[in-house]
PDB file of N, CA and C in Angstrom:
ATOM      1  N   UNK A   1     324.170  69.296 128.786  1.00  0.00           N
ATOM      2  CA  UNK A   1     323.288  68.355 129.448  1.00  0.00           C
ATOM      3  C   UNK A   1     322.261  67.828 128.436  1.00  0.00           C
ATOM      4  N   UNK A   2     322.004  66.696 128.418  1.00  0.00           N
ATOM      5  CA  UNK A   2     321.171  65.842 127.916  1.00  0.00           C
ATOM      6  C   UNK A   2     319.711  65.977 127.641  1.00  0.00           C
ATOM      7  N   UNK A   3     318.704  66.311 126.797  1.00  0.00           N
ATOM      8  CA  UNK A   3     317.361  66.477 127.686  1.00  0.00           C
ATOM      9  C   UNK A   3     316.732  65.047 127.231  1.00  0.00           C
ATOM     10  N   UNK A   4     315.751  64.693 128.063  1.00  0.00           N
ATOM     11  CA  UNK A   4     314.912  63.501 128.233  1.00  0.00           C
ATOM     12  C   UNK A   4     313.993  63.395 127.198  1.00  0.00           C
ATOM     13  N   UNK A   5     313.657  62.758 126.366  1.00  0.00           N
ATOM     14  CA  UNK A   5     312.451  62.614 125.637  1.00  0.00           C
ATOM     15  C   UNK A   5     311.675  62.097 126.067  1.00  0.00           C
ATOM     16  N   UNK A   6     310.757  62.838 125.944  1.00  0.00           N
ATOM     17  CA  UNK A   6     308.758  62.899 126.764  1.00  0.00           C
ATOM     18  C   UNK A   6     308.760  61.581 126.589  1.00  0.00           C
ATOM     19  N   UNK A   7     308.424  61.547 125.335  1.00  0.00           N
ATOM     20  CA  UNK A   7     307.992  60.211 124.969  1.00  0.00           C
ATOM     21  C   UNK A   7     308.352  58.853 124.823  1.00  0.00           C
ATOM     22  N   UNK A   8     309.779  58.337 125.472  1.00  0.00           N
ATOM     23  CA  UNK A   8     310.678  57.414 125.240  1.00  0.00           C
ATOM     24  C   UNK A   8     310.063  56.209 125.889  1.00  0.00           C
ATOM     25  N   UNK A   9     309.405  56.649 127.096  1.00  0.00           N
ATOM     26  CA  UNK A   9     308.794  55.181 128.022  1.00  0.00           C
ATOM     27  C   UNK A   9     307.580  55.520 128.231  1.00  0.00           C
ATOM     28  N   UNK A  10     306.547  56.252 127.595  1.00  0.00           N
ATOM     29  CA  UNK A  10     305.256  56.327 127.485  1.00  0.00           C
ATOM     30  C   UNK A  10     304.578  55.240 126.325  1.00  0.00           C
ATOM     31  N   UNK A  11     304.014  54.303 127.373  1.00  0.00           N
ATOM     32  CA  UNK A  11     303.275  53.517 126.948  1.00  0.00           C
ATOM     33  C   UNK A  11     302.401  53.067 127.919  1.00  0.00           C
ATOM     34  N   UNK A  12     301.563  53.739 128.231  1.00  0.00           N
ATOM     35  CA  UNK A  12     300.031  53.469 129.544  1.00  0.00           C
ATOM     36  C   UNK A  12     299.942  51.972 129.172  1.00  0.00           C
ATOM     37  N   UNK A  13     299.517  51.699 128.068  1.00  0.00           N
ATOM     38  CA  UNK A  13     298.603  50.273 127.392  1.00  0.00           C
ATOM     39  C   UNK A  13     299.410  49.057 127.246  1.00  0.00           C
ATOM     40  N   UNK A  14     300.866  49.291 127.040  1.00  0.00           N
ATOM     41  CA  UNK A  14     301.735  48.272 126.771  1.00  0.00           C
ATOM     42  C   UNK A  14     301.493  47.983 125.178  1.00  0.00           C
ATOM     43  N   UNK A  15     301.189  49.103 124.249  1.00  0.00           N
ATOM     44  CA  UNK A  15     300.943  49.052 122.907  1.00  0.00           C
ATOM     45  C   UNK A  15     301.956  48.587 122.216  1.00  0.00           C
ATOM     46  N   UNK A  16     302.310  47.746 120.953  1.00  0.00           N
ATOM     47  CA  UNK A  16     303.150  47.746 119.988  1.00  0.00           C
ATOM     48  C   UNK A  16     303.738  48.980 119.248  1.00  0.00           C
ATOM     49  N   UNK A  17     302.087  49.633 118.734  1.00  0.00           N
ATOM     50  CA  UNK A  17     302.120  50.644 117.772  1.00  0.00           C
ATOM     51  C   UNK A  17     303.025  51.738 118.588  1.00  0.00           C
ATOM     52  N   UNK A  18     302.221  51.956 120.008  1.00  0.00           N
ATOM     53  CA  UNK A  18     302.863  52.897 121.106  1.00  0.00           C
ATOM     54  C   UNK A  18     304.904  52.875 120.907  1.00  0.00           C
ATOM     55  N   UNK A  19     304.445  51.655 121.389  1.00  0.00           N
ATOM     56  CA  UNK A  19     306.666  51.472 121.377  1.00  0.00           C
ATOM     57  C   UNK A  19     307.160  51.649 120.006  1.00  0.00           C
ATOM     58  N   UNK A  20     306.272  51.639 118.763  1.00  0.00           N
ATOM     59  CA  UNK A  20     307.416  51.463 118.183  1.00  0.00           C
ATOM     60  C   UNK A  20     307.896  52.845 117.259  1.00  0.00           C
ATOM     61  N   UNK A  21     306.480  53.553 117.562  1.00  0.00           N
ATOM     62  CA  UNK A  21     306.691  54.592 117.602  1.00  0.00           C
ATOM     63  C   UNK A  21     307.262  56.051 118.179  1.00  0.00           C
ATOM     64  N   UNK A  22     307.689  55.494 119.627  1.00  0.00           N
ATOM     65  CA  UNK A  22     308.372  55.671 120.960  1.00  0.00           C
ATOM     66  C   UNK A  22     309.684  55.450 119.896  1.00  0.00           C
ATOM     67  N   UNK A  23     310.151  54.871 119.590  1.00  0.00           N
ATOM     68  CA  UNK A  23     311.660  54.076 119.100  1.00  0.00           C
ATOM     69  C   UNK A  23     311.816  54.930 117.429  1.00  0.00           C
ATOM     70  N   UNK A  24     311.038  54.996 116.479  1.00  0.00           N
ATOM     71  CA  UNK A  24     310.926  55.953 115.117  1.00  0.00           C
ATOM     72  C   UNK A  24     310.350  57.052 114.754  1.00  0.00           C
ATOM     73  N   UNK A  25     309.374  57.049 115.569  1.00  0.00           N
ATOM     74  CA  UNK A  25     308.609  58.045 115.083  1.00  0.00           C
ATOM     75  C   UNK A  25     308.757  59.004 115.370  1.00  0.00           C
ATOM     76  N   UNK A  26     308.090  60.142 114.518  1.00  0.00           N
ATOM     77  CA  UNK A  26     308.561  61.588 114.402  1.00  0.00           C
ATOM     78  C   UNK A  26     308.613  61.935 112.632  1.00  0.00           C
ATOM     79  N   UNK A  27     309.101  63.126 112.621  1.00  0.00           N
ATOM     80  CA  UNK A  27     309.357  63.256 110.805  1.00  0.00           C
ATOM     81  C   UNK A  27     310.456  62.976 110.564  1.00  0.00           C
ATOM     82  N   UNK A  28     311.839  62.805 111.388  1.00  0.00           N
ATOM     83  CA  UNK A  28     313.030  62.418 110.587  1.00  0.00           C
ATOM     84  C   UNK A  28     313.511  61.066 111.127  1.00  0.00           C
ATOM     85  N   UNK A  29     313.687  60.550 112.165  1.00  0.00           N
ATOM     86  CA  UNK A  29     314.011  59.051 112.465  1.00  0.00           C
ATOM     87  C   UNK A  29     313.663  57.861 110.790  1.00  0.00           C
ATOM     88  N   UNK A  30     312.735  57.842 110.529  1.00  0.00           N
ATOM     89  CA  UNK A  30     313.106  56.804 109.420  1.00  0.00           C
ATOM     90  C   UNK A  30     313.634  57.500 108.387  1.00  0.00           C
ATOM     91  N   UNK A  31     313.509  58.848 108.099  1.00  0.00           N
ATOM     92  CA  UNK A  31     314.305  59.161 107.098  1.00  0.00           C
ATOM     93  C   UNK A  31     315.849  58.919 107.396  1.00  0.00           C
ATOM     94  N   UNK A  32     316.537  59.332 108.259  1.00  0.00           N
ATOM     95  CA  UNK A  32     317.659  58.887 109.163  1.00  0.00           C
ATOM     96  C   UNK A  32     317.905  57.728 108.944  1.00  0.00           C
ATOM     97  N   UNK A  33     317.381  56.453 109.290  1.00  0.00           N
ATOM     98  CA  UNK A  33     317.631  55.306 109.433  1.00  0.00           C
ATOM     99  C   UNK A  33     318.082  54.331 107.570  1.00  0.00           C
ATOM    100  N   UNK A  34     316.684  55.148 106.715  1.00  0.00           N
ATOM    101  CA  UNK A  34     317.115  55.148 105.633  1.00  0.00           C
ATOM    102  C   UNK A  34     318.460  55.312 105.183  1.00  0.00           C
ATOM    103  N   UNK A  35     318.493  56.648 105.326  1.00  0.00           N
ATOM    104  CA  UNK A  35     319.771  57.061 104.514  1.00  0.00           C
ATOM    105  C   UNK A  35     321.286  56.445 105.092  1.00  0.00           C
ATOM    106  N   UNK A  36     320.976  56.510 106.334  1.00  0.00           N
ATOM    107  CA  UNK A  36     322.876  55.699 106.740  1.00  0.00           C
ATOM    108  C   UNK A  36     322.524  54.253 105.988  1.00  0.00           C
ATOM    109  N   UNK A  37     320.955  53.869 105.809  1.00  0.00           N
ATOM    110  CA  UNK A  37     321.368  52.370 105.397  1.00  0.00           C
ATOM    111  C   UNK A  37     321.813  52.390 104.002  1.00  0.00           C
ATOM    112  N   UNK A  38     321.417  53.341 103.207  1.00  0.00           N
ATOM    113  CA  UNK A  38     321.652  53.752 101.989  1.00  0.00           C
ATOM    114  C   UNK A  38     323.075  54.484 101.180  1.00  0.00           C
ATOM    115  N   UNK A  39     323.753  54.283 103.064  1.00  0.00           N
ATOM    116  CA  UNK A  39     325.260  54.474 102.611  1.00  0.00           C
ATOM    117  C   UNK A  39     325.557  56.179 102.835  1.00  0.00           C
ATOM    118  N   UNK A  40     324.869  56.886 103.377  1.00  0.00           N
ATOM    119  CA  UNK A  40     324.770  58.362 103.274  1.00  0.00           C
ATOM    120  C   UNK A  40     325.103  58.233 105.101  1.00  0.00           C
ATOM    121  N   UNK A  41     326.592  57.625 105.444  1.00  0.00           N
ATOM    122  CA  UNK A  41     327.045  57.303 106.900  1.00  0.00           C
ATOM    123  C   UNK A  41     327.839  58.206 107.606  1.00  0.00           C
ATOM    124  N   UNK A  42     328.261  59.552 107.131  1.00  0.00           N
ATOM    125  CA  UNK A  42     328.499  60.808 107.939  1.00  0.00           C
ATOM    126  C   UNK A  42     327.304  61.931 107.802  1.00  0.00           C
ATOM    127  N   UNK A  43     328.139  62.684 108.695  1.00  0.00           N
ATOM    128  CA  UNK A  43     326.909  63.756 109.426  1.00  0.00           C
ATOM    129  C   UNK A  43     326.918  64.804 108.103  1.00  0.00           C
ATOM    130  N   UNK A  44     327.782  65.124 107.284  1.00  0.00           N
ATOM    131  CA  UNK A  44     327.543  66.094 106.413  1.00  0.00           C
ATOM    132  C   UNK A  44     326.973  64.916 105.137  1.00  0.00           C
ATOM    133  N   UNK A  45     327.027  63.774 104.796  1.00  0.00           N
ATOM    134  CA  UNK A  45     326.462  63.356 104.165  1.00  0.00           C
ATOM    135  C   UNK A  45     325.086  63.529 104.047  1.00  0.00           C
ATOM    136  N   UNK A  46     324.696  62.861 105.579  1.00  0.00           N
ATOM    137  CA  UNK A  46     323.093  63.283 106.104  1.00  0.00           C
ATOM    138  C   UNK A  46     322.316  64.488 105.681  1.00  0.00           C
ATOM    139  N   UNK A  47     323.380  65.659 105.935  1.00  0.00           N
ATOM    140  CA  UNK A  47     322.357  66.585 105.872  1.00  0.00           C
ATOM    141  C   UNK A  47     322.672  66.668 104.389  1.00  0.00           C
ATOM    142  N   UNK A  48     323.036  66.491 103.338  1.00  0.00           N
ATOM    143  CA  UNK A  48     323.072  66.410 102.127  1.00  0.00           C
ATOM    144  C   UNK A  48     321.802  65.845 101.632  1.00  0.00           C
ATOM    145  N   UNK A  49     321.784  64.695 102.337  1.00  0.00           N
ATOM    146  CA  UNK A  49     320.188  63.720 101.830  1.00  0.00           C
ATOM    147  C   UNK A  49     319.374  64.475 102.282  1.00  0.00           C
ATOM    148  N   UNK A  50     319.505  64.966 103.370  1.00  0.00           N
ATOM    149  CA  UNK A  50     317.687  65.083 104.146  1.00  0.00           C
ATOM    150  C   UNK A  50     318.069  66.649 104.187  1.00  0.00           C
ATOM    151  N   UNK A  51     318.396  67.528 103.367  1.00  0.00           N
ATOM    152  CA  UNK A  51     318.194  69.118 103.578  1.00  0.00           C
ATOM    153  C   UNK A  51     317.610  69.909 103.925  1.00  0.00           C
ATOM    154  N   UNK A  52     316.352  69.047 104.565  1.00  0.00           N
ATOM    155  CA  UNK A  52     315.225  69.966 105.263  1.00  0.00           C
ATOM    156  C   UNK A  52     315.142  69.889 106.527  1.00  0.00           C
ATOM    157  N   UNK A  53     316.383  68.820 107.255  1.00  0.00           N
ATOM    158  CA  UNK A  53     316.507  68.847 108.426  1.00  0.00           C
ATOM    159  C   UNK A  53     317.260  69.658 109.271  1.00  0.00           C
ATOM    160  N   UNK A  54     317.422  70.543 110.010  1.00  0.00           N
ATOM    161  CA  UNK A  54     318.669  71.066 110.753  1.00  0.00           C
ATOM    162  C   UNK A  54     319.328  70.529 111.185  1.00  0.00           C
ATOM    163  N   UNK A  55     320.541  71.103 111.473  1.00  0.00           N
ATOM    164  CA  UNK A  55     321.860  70.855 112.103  1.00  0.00           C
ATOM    165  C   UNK A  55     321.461  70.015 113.427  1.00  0.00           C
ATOM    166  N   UNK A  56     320.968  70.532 114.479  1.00  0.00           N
ATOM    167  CA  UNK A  56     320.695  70.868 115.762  1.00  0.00           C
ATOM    168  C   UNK A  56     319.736  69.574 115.998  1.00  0.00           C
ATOM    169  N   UNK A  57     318.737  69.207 114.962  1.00  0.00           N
ATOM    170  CA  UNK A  57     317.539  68.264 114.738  1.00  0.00           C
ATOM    171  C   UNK A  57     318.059  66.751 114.780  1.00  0.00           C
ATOM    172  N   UNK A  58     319.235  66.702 113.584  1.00  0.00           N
ATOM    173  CA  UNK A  58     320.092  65.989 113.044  1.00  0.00           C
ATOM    174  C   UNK A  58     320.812  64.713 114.138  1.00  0.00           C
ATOM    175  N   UNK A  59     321.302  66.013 114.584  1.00  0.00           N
ATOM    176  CA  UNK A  59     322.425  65.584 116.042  1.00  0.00           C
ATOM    177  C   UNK A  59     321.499  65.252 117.014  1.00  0.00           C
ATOM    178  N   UNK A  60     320.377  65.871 117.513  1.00  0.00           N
ATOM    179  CA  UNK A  60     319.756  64.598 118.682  1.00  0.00           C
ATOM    180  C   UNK A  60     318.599  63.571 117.907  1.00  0.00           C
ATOM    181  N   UNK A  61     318.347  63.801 116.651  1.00  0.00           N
ATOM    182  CA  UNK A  61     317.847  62.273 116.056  1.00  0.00           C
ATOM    183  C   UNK A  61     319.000  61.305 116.359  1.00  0.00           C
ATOM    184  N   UNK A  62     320.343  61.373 115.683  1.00  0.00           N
ATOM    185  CA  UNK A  62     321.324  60.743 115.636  1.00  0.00           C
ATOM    186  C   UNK A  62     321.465  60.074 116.964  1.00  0.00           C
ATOM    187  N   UNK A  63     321.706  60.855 118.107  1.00  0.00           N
ATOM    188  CA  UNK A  63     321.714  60.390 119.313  1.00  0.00           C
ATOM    189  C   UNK A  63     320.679  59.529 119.588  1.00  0.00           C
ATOM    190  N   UNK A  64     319.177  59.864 119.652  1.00  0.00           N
ATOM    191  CA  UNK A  64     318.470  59.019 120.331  1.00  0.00           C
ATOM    192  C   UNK A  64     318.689  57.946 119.690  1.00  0.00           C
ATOM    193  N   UNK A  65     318.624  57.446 118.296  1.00  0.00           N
ATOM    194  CA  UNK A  65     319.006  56.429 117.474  1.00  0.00           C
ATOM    195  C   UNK A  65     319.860  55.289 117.992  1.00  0.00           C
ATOM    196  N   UNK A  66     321.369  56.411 118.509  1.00  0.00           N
ATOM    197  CA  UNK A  66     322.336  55.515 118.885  1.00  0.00           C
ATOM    198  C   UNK A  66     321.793  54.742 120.426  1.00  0.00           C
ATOM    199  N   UNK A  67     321.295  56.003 120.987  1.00  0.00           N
ATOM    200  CA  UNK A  67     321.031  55.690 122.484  1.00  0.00           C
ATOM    201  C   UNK A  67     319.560  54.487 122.433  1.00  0.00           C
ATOM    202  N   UNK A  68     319.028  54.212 121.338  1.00  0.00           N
ATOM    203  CA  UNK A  68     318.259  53.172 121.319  1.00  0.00           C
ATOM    204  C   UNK A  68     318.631  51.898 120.693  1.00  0.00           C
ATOM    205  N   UNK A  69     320.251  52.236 120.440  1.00  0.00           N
ATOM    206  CA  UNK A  69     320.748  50.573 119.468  1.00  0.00           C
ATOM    207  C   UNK A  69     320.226  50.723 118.378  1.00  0.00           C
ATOM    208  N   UNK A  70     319.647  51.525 117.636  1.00  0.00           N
ATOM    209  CA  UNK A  70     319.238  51.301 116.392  1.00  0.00           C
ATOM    210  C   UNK A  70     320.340  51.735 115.326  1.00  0.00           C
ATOM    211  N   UNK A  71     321.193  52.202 115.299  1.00  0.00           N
ATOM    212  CA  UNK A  71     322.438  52.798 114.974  1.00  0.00           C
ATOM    213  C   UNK A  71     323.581  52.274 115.544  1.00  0.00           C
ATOM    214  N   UNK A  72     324.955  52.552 114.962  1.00  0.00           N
ATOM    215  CA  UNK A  72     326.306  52.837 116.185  1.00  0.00           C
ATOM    216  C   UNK A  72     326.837  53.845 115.545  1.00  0.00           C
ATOM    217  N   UNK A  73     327.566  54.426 115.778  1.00  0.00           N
ATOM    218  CA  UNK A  73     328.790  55.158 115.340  1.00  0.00           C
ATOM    219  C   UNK A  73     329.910  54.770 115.971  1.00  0.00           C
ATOM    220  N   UNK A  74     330.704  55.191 115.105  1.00  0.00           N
ATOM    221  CA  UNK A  74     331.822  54.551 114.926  1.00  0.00           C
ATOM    222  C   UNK A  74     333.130  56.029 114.766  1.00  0.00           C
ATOM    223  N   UNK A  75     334.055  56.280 115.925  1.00  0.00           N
ATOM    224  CA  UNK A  75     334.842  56.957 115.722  1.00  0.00           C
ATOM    225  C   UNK A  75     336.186  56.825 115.243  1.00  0.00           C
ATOM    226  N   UNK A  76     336.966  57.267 113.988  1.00  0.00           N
ATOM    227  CA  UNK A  76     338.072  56.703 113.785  1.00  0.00           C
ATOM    228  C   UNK A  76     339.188  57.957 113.881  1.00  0.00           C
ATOM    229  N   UNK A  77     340.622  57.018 114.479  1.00  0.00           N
ATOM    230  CA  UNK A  77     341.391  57.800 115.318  1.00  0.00           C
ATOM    231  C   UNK A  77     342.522  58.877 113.889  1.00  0.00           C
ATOM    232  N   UNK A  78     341.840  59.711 113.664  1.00  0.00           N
ATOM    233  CA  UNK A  78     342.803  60.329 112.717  1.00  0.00           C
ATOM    234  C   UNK A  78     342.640  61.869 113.185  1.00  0.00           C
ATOM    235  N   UNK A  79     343.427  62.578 112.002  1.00  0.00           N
ATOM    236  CA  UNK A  79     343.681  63.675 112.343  1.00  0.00           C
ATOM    237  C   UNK A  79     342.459  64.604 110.983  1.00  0.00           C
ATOM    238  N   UNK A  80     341.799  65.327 110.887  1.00  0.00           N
ATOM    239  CA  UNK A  80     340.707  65.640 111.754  1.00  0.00           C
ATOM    240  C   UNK A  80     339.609  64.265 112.366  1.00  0.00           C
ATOM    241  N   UNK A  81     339.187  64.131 113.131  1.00  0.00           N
ATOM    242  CA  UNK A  81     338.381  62.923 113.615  1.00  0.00           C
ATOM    243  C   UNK A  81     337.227  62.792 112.438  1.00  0.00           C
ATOM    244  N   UNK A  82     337.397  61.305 112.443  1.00  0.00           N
ATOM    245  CA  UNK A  82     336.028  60.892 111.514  1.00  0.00           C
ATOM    246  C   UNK A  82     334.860  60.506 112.428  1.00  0.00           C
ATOM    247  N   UNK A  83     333.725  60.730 112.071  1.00  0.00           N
ATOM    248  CA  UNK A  83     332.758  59.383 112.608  1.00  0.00           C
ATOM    249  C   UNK A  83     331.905  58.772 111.400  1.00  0.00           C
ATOM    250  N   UNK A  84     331.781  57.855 111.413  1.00  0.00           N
ATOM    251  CA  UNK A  84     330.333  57.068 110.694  1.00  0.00           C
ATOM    252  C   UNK A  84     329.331  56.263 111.305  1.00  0.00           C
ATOM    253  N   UNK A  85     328.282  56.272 110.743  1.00  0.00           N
ATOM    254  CA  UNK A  85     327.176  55.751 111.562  1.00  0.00           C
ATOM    255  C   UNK A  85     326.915  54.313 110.311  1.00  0.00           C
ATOM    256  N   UNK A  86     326.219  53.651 111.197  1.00  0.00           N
ATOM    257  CA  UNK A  86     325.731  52.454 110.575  1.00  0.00           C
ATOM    258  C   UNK A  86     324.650  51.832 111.136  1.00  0.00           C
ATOM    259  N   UNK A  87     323.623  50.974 110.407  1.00  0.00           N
ATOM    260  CA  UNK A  87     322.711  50.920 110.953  1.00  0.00           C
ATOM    261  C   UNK A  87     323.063  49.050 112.041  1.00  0.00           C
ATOM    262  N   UNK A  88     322.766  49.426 113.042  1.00  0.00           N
ATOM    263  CA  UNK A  88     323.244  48.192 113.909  1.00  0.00           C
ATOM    264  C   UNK A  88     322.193  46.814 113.636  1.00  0.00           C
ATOM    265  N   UNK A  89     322.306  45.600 114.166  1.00  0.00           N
ATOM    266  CA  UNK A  89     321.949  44.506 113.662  1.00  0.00           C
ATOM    267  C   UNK A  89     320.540  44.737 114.557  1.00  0.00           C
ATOM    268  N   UNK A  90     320.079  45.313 115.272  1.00  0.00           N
ATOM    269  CA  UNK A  90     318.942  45.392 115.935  1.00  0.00           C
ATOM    270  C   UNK A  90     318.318  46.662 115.172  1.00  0.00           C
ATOM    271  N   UNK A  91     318.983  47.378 114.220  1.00  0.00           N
ATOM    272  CA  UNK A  91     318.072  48.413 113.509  1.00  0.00           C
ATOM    273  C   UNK A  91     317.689  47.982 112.205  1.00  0.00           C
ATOM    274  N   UNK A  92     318.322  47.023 112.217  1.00  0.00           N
ATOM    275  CA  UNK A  92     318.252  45.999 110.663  1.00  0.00           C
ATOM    276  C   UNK A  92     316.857  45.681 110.385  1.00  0.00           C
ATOM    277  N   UNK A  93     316.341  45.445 111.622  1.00  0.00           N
ATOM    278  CA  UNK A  93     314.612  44.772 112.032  1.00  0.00           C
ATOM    279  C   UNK A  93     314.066  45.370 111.768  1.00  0.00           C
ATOM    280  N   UNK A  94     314.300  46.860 111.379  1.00  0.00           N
ATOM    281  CA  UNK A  94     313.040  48.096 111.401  1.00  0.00           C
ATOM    282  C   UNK A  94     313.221  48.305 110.063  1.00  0.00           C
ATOM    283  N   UNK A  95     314.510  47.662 109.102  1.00  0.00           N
ATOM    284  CA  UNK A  95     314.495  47.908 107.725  1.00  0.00           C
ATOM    285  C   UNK A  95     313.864  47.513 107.058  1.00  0.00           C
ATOM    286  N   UNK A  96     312.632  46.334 106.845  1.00  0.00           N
ATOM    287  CA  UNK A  96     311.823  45.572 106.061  1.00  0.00           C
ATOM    288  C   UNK A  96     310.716  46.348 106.364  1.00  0.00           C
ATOM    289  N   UNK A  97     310.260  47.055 107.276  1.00  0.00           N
ATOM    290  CA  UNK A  97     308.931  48.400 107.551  1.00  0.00           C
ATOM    291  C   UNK A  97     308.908  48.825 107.199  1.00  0.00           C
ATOM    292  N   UNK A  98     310.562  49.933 106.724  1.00  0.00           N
ATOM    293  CA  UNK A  98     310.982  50.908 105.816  1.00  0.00           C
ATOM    294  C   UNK A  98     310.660  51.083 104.560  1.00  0.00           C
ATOM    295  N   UNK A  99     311.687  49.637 104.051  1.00  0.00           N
ATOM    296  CA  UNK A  99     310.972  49.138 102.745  1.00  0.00           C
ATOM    297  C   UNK A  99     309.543  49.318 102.042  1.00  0.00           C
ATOM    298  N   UNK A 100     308.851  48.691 103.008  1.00  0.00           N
ATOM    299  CA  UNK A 100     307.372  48.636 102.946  1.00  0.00           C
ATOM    300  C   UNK A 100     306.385  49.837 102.972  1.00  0.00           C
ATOM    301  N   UNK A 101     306.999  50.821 103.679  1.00  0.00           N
ATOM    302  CA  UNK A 101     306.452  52.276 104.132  1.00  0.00           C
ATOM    303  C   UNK A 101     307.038  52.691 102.665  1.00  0.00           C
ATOM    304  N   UNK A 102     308.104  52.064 102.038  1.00  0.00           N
ATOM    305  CA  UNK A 102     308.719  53.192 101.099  1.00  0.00           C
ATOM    306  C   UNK A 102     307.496  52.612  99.727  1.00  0.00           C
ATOM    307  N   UNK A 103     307.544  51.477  99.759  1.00  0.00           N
ATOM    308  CA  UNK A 103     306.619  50.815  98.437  1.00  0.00           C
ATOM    309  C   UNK A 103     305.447  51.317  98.483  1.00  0.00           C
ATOM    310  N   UNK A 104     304.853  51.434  99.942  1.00  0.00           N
ATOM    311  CA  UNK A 104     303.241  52.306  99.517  1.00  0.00           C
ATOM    312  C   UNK A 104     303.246  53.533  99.314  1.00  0.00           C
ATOM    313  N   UNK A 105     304.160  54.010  99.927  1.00  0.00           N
ATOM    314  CA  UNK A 105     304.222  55.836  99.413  1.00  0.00           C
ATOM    315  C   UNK A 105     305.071  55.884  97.790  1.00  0.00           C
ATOM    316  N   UNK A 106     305.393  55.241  97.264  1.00  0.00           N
ATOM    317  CA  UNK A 106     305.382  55.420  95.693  1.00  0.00           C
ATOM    318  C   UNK A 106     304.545  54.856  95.160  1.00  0.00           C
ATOM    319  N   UNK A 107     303.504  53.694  95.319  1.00  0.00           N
ATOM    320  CA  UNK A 107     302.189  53.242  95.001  1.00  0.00           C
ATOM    321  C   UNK A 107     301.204  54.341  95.011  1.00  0.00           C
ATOM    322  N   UNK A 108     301.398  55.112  96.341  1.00  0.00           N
ATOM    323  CA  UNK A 108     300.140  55.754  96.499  1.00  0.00           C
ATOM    324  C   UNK A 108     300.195  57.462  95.836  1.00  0.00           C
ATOM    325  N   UNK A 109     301.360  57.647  95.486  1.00  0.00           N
ATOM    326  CA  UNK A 109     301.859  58.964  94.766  1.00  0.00           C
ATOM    327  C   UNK A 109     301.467  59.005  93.428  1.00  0.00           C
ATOM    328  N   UNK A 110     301.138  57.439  92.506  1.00  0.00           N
ATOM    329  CA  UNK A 110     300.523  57.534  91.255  1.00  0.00           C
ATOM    330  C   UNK A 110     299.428  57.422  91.217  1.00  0.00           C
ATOM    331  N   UNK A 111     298.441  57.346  92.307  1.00  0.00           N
ATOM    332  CA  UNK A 111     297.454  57.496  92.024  1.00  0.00           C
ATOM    333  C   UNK A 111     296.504  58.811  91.607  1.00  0.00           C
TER     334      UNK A 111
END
């Protein structure tokens, strides 16, 4: 069974910051979003990049991701089953933030 995230439709104020953090935020969602865009598009890839994430962590980031369109996966019909994830054309939008989040945190690391 599924569990609900608290925070998915909490927004009292009708905030931007609120939703859009509702939709990424947390400690691994943009790291996530990064790395499939970065070509790191299976689940053992993932945890290759982000090694500080768990198994267990992994798999319902992944999900809410998908379950918010910001992702798809993609299952292909072979023998053992593949999947890959990719970042979908509505998660594309959150990639120029990324970017930007990524340029000040190496700006702000030489200081």
């Amino acid at each position: 069974m599924a569990t609900k995230r608290k925070t998915k439709d909490f927004n009292p104020y009708n905030c931007g910051v609120t939703h859009f953090l509702n939709k990424v935020g947390g400690k691994w969602k943009v790291l996530v979003i990064h790395g499939i865009n970065m070509g790191y598009n299976r689940f053992s890839t993932l945890q290759k990049a982000i090694p500080q994430i768990s198994k267990q962590m992994l798999i319902n980031q992944l999900r809410e991701l998908e379950e918010d369109k910001i992702i798809e996966r993609k299952v292909f019909a072979e023998i053992p089953p593949r999947v890959e994830y990719s970042v979908s054309k509505y998660g594309k939008t959150i990639l120029p933030l990324i970017k930007r989040i990524q340029q000040w945190g190496l700006a702000d690391m030489k200081k």
